[in-house]
C-alpha atoms as a PDB file:
ATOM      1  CA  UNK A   1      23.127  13.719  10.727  1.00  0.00           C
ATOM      2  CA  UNK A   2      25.712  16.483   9.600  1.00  0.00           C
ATOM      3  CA  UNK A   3      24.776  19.706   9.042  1.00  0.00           C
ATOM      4  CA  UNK A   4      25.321  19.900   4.867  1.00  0.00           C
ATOM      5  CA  UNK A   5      23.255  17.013   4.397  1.00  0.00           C
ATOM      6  CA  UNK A   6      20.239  17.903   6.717  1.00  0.00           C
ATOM      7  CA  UNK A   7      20.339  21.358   4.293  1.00  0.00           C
ATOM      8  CA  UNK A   8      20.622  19.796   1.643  1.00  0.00           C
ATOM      9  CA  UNK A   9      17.515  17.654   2.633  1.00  0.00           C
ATOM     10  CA  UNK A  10      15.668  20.820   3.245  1.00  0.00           C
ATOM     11  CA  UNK A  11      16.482  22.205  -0.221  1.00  0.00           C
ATOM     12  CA  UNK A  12      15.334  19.170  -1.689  1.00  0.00           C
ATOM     13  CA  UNK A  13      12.023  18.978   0.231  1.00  0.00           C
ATOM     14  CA  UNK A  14      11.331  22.680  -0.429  1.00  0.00           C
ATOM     15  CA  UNK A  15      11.808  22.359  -3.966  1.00  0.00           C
ATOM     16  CA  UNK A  16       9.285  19.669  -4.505  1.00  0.00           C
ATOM     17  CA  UNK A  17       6.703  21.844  -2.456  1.00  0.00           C
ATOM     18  CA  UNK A  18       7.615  24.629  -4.842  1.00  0.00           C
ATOM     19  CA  UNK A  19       7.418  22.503  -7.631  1.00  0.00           C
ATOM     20  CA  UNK A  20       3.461  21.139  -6.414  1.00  0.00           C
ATOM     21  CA  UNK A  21       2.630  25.047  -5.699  1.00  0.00           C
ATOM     22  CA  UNK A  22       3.875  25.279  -9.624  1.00  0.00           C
ATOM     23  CA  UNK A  23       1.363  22.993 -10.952  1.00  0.00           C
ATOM     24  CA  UNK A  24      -1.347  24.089  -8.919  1.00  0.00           C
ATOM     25  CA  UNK A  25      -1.088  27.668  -9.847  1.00  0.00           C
ATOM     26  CA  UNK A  26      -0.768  26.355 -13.693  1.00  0.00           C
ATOM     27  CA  UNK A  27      -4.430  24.489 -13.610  1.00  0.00           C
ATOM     28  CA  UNK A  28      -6.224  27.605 -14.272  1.00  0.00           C
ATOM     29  CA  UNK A  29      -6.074  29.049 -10.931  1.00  0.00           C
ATOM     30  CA  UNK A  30      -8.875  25.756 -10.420  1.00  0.00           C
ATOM     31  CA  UNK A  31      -6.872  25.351  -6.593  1.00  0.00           C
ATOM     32  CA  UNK A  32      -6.721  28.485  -4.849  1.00  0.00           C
ATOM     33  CA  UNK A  33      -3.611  26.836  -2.810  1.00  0.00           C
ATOM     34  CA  UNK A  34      -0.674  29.432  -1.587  1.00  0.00           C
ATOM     35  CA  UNK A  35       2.149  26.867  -0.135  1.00  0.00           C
ATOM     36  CA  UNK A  36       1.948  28.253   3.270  1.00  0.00           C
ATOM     37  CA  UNK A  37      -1.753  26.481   3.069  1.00  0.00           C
ATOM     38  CA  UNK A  38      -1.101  23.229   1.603  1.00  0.00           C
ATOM     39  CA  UNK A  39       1.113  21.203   4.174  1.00  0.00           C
ATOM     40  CA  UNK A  40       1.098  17.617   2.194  1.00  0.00           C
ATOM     41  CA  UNK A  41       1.695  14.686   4.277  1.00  0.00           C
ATOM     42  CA  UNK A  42       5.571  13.601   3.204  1.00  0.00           C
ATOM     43  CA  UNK A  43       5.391  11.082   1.054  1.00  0.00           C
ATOM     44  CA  UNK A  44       7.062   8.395   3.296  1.00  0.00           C
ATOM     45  CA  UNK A  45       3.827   9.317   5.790  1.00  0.00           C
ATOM     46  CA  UNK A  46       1.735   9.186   2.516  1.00  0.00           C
ATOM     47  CA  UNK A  47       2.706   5.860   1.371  1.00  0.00           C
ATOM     48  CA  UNK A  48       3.089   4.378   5.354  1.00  0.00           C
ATOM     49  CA  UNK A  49      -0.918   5.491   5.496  1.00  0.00           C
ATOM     50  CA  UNK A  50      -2.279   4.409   2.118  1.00  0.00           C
ATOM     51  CA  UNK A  51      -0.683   0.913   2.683  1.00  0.00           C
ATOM     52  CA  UNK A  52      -2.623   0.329   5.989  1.00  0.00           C
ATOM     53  CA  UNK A  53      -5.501   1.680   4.505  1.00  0.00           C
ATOM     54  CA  UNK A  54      -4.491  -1.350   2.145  1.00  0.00           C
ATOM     55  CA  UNK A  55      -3.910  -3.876   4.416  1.00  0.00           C
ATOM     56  CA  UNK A  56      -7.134  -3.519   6.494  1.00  0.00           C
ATOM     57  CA  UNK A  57      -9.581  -3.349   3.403  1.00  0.00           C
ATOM     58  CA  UNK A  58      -7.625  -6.733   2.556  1.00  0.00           C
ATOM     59  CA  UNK A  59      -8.036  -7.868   5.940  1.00  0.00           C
ATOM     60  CA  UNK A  60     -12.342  -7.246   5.250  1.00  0.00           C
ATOM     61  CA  UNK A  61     -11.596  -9.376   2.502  1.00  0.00           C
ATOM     62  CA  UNK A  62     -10.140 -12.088   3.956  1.00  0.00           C
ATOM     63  CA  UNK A  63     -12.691 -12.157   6.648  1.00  0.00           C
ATOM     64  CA  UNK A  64     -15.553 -12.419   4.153  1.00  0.00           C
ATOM     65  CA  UNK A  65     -13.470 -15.418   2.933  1.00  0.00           C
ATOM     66  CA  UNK A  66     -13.195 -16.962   6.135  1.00  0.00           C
ATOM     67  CA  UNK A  67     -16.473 -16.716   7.220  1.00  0.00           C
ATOM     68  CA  UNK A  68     -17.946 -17.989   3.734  1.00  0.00           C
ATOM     69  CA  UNK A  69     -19.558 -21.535   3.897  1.00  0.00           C
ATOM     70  CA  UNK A  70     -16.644 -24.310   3.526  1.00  0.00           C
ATOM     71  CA  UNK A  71     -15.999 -25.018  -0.529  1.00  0.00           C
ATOM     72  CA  UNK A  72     -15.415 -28.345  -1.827  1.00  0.00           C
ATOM     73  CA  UNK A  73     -11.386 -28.646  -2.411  1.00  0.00           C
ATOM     74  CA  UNK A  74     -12.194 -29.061  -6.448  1.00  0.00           C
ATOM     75  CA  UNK A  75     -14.134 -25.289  -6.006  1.00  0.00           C
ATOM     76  CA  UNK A  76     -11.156 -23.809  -3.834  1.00  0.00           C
ATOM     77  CA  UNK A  77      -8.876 -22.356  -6.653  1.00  0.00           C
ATOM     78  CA  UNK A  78     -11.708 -20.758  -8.729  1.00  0.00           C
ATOM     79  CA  UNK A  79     -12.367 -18.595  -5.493  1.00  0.00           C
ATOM     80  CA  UNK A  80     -10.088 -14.862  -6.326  1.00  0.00           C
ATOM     81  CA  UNK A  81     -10.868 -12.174  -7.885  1.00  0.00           C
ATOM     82  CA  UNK A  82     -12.015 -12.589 -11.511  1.00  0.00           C
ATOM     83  CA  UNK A  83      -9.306 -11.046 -13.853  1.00  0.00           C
ATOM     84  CA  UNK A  84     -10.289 -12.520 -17.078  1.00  0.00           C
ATOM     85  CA  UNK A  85     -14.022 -14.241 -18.575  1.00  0.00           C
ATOM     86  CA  UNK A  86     -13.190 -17.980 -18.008  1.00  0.00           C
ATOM     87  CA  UNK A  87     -12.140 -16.652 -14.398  1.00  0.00           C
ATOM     88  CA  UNK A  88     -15.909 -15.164 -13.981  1.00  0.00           C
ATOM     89  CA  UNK A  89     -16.920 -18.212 -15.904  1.00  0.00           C
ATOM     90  CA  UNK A  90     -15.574 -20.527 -13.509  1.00  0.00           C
ATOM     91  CA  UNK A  91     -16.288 -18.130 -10.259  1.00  0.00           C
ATOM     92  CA  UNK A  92     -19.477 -17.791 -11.438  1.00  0.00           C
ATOM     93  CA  UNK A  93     -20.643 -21.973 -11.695  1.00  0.00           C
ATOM     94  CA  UNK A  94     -19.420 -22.186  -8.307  1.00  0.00           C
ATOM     95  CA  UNK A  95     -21.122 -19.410  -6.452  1.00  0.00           C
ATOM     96  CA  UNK A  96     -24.074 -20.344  -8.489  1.00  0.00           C
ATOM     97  CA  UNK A  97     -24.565 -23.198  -6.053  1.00  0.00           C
ATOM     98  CA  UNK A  98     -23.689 -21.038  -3.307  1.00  0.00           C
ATOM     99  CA  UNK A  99     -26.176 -17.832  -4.006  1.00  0.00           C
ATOM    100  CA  UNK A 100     -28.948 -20.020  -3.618  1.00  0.00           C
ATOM    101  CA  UNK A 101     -28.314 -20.082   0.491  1.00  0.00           C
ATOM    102  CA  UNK A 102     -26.353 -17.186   0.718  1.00  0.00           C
ATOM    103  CA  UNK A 103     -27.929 -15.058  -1.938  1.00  0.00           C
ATOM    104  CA  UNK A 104     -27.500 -11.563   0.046  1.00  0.00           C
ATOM    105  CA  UNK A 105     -23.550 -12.647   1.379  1.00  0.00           C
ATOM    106  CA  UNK A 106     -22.594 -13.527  -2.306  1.00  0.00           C
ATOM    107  CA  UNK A 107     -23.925 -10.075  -3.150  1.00  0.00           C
ATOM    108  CA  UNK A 108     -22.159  -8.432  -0.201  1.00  0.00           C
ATOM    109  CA  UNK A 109     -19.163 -10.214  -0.859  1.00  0.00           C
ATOM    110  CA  UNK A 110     -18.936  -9.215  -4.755  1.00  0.00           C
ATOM    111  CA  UNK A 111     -19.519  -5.411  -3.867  1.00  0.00           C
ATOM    112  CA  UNK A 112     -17.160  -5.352  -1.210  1.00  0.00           C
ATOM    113  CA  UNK A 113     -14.515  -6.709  -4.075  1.00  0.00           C
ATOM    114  CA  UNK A 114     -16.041  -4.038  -6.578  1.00  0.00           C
ATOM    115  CA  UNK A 115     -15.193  -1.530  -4.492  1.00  0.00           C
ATOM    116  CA  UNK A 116     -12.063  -2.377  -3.199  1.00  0.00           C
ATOM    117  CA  UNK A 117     -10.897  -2.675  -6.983  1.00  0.00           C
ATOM    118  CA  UNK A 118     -12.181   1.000  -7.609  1.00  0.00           C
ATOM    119  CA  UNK A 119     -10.711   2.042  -4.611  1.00  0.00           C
ATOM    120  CA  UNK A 120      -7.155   1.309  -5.001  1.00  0.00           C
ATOM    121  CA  UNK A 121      -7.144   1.733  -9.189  1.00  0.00           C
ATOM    122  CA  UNK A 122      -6.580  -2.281  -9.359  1.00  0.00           C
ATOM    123  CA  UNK A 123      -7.709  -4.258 -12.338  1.00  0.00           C
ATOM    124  CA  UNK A 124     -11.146  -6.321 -12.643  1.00  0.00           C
ATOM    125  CA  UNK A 125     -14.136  -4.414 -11.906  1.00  0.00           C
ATOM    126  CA  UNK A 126     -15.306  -5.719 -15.663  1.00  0.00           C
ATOM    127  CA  UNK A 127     -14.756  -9.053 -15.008  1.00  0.00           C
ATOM    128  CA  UNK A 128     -16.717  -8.286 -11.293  1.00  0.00           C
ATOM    129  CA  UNK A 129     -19.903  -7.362 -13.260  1.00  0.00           C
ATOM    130  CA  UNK A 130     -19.772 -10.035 -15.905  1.00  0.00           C
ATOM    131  CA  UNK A 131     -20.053 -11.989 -12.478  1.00  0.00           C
ATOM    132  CA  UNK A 132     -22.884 -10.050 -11.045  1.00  0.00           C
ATOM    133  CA  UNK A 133     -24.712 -10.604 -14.614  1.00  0.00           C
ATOM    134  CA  UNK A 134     -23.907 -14.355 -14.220  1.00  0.00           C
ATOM    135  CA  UNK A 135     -25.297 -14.651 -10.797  1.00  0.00           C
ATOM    136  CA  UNK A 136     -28.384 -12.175 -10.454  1.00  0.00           C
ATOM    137  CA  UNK A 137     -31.094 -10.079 -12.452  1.00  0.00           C
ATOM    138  CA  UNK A 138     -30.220  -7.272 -14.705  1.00  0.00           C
ATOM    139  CA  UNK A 139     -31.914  -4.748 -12.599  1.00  0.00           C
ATOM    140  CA  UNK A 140     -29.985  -5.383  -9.266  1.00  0.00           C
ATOM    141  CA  UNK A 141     -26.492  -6.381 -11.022  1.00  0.00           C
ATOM    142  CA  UNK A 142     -26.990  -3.268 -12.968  1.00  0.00           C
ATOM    143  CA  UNK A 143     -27.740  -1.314  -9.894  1.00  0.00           C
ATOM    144  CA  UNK A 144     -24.814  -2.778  -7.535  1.00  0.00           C
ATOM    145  CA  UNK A 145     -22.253  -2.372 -10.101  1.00  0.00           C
ATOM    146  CA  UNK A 146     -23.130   1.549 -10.676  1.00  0.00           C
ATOM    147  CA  UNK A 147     -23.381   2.028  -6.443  1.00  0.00           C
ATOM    148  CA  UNK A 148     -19.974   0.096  -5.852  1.00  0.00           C
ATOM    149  CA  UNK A 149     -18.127   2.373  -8.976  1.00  0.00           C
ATOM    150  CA  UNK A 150     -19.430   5.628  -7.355  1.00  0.00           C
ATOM    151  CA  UNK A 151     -18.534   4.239  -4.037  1.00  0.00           C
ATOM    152  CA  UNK A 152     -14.917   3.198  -4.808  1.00  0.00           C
ATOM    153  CA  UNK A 153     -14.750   5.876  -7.056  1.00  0.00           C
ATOM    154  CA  UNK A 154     -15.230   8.266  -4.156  1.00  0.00           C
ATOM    155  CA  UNK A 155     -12.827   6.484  -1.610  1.00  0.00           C
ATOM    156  CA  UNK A 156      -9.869   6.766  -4.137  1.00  0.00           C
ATOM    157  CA  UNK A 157     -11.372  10.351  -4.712  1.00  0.00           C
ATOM    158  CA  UNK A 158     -10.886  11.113  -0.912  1.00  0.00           C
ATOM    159  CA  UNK A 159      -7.522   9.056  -0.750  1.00  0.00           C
ATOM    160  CA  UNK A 160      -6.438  11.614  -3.282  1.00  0.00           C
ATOM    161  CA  UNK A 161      -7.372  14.823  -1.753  1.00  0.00           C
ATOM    162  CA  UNK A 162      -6.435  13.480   1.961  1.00  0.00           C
ATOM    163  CA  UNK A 163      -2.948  11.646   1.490  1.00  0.00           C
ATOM    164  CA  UNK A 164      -2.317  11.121  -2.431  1.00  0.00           C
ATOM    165  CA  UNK A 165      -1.788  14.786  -3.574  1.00  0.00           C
ATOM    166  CA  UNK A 166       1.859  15.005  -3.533  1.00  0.00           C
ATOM    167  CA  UNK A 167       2.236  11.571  -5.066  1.00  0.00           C
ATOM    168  CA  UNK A 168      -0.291  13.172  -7.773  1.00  0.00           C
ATOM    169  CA  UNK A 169       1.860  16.615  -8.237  1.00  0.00           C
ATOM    170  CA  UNK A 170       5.004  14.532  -8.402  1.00  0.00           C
ATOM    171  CA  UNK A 171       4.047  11.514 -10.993  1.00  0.00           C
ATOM    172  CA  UNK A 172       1.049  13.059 -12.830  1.00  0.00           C
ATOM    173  CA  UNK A 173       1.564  16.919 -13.550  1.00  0.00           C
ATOM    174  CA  UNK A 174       0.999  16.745 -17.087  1.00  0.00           C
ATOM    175  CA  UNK A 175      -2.148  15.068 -16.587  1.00  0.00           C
ATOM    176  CA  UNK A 176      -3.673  17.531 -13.950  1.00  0.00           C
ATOM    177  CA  UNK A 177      -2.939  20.454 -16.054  1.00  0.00           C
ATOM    178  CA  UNK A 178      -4.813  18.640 -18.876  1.00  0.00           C
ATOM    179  CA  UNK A 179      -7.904  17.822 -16.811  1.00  0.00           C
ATOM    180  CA  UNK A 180      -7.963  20.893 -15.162  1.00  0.00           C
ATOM    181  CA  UNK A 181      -7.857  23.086 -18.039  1.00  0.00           C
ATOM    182  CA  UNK A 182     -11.095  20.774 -19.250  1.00  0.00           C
ATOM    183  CA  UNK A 183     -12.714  21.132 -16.470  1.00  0.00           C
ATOM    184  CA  UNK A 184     -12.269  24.903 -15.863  1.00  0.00           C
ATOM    185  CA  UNK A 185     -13.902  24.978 -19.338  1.00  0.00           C
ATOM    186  CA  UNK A 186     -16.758  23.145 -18.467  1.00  0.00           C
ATOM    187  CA  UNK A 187     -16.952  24.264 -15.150  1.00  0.00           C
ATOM    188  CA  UNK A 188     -20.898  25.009 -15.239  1.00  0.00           C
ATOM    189  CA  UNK A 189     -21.560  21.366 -16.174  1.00  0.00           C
ATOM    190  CA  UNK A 190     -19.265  19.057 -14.312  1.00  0.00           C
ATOM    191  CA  UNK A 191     -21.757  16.424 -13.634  1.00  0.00           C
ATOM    192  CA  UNK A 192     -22.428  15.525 -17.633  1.00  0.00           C
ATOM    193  CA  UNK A 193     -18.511  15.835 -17.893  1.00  0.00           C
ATOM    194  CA  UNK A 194     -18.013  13.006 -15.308  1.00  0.00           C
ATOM    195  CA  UNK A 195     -21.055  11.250 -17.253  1.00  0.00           C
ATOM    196  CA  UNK A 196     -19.357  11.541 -20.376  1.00  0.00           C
ATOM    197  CA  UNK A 197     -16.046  10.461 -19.381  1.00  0.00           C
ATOM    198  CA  UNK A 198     -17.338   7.942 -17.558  1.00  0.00           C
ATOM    199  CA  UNK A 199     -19.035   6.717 -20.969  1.00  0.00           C
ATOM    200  CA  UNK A 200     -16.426   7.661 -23.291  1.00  0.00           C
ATOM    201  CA  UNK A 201     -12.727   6.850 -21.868  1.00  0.00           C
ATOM    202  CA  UNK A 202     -11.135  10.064 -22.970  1.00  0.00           C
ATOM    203  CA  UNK A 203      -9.111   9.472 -18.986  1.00  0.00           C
ATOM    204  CA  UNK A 204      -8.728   6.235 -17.851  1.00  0.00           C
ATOM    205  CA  UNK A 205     -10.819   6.149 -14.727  1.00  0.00           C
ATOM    206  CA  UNK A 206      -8.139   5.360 -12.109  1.00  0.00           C
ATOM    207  CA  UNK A 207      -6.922   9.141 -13.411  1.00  0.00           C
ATOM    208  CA  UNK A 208     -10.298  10.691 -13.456  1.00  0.00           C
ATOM    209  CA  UNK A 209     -10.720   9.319  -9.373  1.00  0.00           C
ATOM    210  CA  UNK A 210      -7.159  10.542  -8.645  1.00  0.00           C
ATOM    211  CA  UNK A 211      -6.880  13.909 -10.278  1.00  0.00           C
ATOM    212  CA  UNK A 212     -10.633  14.944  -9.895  1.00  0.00           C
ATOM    213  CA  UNK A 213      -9.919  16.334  -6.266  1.00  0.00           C
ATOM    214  CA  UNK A 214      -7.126  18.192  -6.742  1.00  0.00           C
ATOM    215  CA  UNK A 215      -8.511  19.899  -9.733  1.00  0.00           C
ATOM    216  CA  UNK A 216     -12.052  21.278  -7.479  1.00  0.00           C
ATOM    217  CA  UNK A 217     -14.665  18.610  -8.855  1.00  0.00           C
ATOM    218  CA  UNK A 218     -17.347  18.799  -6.165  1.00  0.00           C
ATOM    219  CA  UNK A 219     -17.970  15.206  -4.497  1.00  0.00           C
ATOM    220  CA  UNK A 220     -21.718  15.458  -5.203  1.00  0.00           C
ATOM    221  CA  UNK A 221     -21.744  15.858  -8.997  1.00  0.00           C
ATOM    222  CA  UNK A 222     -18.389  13.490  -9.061  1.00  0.00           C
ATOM    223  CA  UNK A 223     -20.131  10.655  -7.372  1.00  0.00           C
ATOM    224  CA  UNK A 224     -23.615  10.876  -9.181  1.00  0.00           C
ATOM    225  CA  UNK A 225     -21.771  11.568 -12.398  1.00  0.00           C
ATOM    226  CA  UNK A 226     -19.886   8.503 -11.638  1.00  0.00           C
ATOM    227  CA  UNK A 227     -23.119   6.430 -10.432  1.00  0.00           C
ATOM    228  CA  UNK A 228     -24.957   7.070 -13.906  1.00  0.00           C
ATOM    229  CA  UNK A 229     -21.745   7.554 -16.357  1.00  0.00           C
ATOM    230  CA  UNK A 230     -20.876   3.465 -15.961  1.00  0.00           C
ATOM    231  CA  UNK A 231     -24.433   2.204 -16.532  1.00  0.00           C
ATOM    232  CA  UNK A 232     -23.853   1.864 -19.671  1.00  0.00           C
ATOM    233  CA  UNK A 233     -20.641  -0.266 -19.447  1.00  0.00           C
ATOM    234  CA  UNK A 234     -21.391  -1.916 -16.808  1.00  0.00           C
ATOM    235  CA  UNK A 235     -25.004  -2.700 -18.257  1.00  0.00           C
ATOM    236  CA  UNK A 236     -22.959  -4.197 -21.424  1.00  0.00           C
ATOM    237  CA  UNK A 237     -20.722  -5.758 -19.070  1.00  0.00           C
ATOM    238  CA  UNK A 238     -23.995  -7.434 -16.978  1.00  0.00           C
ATOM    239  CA  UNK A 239     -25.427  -8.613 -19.838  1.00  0.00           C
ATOM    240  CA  UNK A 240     -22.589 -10.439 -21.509  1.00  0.00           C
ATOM    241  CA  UNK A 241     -22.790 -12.638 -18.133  1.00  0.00           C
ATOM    242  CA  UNK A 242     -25.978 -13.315 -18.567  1.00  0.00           C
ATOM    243  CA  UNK A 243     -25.519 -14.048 -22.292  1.00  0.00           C
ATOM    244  CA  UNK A 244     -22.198 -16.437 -20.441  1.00  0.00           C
ATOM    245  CA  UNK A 245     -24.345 -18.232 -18.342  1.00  0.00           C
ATOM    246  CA  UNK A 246     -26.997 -18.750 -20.728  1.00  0.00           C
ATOM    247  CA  UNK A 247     -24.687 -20.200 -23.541  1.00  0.00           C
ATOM    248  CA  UNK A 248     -23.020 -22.748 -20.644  1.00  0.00           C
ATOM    249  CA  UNK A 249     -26.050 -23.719 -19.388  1.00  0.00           C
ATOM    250  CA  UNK A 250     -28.496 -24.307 -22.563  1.00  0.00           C
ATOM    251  CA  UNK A 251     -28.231 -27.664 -23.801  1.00  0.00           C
ATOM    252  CA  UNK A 252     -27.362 -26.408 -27.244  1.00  0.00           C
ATOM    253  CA  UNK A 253     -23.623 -24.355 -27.990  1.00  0.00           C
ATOM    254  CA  UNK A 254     -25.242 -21.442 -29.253  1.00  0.00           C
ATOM    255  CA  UNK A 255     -28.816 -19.451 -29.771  1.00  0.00           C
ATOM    256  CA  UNK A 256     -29.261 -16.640 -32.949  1.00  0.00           C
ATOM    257  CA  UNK A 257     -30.102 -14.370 -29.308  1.00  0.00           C
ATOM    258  CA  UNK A 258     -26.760 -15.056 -27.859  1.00  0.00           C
ATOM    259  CA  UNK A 259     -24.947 -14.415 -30.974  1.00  0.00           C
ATOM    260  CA  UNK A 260     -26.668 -11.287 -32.000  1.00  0.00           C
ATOM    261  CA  UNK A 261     -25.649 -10.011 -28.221  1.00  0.00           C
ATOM    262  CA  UNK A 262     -21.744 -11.094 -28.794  1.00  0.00           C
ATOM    263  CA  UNK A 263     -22.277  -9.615 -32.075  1.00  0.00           C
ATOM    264  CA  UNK A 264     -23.494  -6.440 -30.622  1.00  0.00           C
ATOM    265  CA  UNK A 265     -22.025  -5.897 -28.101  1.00  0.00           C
ATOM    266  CA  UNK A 266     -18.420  -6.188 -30.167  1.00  0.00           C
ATOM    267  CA  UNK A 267     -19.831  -3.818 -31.706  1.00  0.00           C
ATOM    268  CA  UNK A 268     -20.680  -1.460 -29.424  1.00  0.00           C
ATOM    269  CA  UNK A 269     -17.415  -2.109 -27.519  1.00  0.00           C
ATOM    270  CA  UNK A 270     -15.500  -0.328 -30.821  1.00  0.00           C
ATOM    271  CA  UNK A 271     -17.631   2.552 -31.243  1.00  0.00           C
ATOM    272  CA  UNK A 272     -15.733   4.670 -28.661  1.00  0.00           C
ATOM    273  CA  UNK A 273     -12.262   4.178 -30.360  1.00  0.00           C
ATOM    274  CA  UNK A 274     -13.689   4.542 -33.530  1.00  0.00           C
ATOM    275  CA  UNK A 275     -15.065   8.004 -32.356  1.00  0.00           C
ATOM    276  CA  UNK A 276     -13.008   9.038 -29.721  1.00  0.00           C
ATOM    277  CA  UNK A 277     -11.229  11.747 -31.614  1.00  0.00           C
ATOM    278  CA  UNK A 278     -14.387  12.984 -32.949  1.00  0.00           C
ATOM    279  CA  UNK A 279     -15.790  13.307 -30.012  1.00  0.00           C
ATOM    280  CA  UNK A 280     -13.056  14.702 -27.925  1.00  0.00           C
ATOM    281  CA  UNK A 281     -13.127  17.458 -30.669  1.00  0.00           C
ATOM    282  CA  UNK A 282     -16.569  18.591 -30.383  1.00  0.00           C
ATOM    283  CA  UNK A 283     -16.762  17.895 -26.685  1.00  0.00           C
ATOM    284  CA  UNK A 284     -13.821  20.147 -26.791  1.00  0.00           C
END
């Protein structure tokens, strides 16, 4: 490698450190991070490390697969993670049959997947506890759904703070400063401002997971916050699988019961955009 382009290379890393130091030092002074502190993993090490962190958690997967009983070939394709309602649906009427011999490894197996999904910010924890609704009582699907979100939601927490900061200073400044000047606000009652945001989506929550380390959210009140925050989706969530299973296994199409849920809980699904702004304006 000639000698221009390795300086050049140099520049180029020492101006994105510069840049991260930037956006730190903008946040309030939440990070008390001087660059000759913060020695990020490069983001080729980054990436390298958070994709075999990938692989093996699919890996667990795959074994929990492989060492379920043997489905009937007709039952195969509904096994995968649920990513819509007729995908929980159909998941759902086949472990069904399953949970009654393997009620604790059907369990294991959806909270595994429930955290995974939080973990790496992927798609279908909603559909995952319209599952756990379909399967098991309200009290235990309630309570595995709110353990595996604060679990997941703390792995992707320490992913952040251990390899993903850079990644985070490079794609999401704007996004740090915003949650950082919210939370240096609120500083003195973090835990009801995870609760809340948890509740009321003013952050998605793959940004809330990420951005919460960097920004000095303690673990403790992040992860209860977390745990109690998505009750109340997650317990809307539950009981539309229960209200699921009900209306496919009655012998009639529909009860006033089941509608007045659906009805409900449409409702109560629009409430926080209706009064989002509101309530971002008084929160704030």
């Amino acid at each position: 490698m000639t000698e221009p382009l390795q300086n050049t290379m140099d520049r180029e890393n020492q101006v994105l450190q510069n840049e991260s130091v930037t956006i730190v030092e903008d946040t309030i002074a939440i990070l008390d991070i001087k660059e000759e502190d913060d020695k990020p993993l490069s983001t080729t090490k980054a990436v390298i490390i958070l994709a075999a962190i990938f692989l093996t958690s699919s890996l667990v997967l795959g074994n929990l697969y492989y060492n379920f009983p043997k489905f009937k070939d007709d039952e195969k394709k509904y096994i995968k993670i649920p990513f819509s309602i007729e995908d929980a649906e159909n998941l759902g009427k086949v472990l069904d049959h399953y949970k009654n011999t393997h009620y604790v490894r059907v369990l294991l197996a959806i909270s595994f997947c429930s955290i995974f999904l939080h973990t790496f910010a992927l798609p279908g924890s909603f559909t995952l506890a319209i599952l756990s609704g379909y399967l098991y009582p309200f009290p235990l699907a309630l309570g595995t759904m709110c353990f595996c979100s604060a679990m997941g939601s703390t792995f992707c927490y320490l992913l952040s703070l251990t390899i993903g900061r850079k990644l985070a200073y490079a794609y999401f400044p704007d996004k740090i400063r915003s949650y950082a000047s919210l939370v240096k606000k609120h500083e003195d009652n973090v835990l009801f401002v995870i609760m809340f945001w948890r509740i009321i989506p003013f952050f998605p929550s793959w940004l809330i997971n990420i951005c919460a380390p960097l920004v000095n959210v303690p673990l403790l009140p992040f992860w209860v916050g977390t745990f109690i925050g998505v009750a109340v989706p997650s317990g809307l969530s539950i009981q539309a699988g229960k209200t699921l299973k009900d209306l496919s296994s009655s012998t009639t199409l529909w009860s006033w019961s089941s509608v007045l849920f659906l009805v409900t809980f449409a409702t109560l699904s629009l409430l926080p955009i209706i009064y989002k702004a509101k309530l971002r304006d008084k929160f704030d």
